[in-house]
Protein backbone atom coordinates (compact mmCIF):
# COMPACT_ATOMS: atom_id res chain seq x y z
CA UNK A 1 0.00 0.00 0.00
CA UNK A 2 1.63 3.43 -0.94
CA UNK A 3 2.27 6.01 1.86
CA UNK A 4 -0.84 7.93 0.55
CA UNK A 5 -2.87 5.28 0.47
CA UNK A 6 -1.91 4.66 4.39
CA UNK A 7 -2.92 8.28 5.26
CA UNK A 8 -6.29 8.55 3.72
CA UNK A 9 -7.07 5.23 4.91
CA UNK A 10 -5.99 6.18 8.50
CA UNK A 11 -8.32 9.85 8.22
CA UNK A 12 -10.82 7.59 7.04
CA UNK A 13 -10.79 5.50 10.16
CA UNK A 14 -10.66 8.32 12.33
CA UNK A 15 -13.37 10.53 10.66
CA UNK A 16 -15.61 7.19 11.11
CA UNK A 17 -15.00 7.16 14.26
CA UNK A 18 -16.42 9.84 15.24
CA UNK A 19 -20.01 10.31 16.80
CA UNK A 20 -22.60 9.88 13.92
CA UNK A 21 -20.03 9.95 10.87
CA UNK A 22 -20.60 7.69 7.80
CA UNK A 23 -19.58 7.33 4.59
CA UNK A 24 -21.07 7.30 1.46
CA UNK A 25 -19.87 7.68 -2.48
CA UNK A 26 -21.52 9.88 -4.46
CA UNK A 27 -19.86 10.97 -7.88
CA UNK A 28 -17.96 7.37 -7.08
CA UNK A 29 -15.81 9.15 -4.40
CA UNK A 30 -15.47 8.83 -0.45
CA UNK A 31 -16.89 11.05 1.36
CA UNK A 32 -17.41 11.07 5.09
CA UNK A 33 -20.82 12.65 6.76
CA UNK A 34 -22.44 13.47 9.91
CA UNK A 35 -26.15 14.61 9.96
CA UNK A 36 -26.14 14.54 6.05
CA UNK A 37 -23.56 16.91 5.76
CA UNK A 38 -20.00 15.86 3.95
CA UNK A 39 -17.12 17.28 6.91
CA UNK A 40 -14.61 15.07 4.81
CA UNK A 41 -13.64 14.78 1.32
CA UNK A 42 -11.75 11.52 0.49
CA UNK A 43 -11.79 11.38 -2.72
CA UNK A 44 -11.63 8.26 -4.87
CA UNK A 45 -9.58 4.92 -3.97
CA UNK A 46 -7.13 5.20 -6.84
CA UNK A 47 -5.25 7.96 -8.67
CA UNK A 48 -6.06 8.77 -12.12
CA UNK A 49 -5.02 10.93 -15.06
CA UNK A 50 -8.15 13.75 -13.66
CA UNK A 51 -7.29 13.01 -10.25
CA UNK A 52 -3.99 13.04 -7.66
CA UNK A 53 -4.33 12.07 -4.12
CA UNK A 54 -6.06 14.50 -1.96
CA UNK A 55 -8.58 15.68 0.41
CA UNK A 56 -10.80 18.14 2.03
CA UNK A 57 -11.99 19.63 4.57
CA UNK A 58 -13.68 22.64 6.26
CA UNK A 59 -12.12 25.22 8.27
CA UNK A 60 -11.77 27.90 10.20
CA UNK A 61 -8.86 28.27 12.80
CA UNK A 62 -6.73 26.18 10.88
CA UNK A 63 -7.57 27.36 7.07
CA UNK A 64 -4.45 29.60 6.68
CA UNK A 65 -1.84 26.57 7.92
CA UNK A 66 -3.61 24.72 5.90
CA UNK A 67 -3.42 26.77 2.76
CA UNK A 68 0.44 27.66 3.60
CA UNK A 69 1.16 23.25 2.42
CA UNK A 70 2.15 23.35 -0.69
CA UNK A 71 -0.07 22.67 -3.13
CA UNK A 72 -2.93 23.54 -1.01
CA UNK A 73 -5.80 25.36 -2.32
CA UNK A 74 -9.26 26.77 -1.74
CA UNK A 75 -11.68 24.08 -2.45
CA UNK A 76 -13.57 24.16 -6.15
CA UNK A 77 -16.91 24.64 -6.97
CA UNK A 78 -17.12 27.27 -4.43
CA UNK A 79 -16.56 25.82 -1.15
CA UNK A 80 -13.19 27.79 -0.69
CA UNK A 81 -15.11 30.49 0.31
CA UNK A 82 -16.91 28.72 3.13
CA UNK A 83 -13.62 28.00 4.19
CA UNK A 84 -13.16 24.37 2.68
CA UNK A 85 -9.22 23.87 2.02
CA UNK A 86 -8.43 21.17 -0.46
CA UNK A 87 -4.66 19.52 0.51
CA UNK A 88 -2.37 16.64 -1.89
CA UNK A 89 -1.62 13.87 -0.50
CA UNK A 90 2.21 14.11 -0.73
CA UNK A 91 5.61 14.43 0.93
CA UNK A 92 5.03 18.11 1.70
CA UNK A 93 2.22 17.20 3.71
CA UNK A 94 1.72 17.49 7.30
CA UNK A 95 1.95 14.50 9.61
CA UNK A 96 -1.18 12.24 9.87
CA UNK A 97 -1.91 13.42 13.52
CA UNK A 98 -2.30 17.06 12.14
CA UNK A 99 -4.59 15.98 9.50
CA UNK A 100 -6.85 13.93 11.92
CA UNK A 101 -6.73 16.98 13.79
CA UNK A 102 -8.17 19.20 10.68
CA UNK A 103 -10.39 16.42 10.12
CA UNK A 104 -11.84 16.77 13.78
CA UNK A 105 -12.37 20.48 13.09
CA UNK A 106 -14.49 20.18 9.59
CA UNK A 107 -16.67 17.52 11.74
CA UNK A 108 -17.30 20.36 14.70
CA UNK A 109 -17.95 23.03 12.29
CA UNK A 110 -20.56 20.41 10.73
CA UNK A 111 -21.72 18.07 13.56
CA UNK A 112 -25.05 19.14 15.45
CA UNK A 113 -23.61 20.58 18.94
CA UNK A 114 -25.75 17.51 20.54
CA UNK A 115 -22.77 15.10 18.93
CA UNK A 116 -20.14 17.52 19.53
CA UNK A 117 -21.00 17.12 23.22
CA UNK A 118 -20.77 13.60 22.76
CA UNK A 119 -17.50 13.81 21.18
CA UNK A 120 -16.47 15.77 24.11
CA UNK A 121 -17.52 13.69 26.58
CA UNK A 122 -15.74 10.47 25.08
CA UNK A 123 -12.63 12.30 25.35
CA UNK A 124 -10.25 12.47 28.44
């Protein structure tokens, strides 16, 4: 499995962990949920010539360390301005405990505040 593979699996895990997520695949890509509402962007399973390895996420304390990894952008189709950052899967990227981290923000920017309560209380 390629180191890229390894990371998105390992956000994958730990956005389904969390209270409520799960996934579904519309346009044939991963994306993770909570309350009907993507906080995750996986992306497909494999590269291909239209896509590279990458995901996204939503925002707000973190967007401008996000948008400083290279090749980090706003998000398409609009979502960059709601503060969705799109970020490669690559060498330049941060460490997986980061991203997990960014991944836990998009889900409390999303979640209803009754699972982010939840969340809250499962942790030490």
């Amino acid at each position: 499995m390629s180191q890229w593979h390894e990371t998105r699996e390992r956000l994958r895990e730990y956005a389904l962990g969390l209270p409520g997520a799960y996934e579904e695949f519309p346009w044939g890509e991963s994306v993770v949920k909570v309350n009907k509402k993507i906080f995750v962007f996986l992306g497909p399973d494999e590269e291909t010539e239209k896509w590279q390895p990458k995901f996204s996420v939503k925002l707000r304390e973190s967007n401008g360390h996000a948008l400083n990894v290279p090749g980090a952008a706003p998000t398409g189709h609009g979502l960059g301005r709601a503060g969705w950052v799109t970020v490669p899967f690559s060498d330049d990227a941060p460490d997986a405990d980061l991203l997990c981290e960014w991944v836990e923000e998009s889900y409390r920017i999303v979640a209803p505040k009754r699972l982010v309560t939840e969340l809250d209380t499962q942790r030490p």
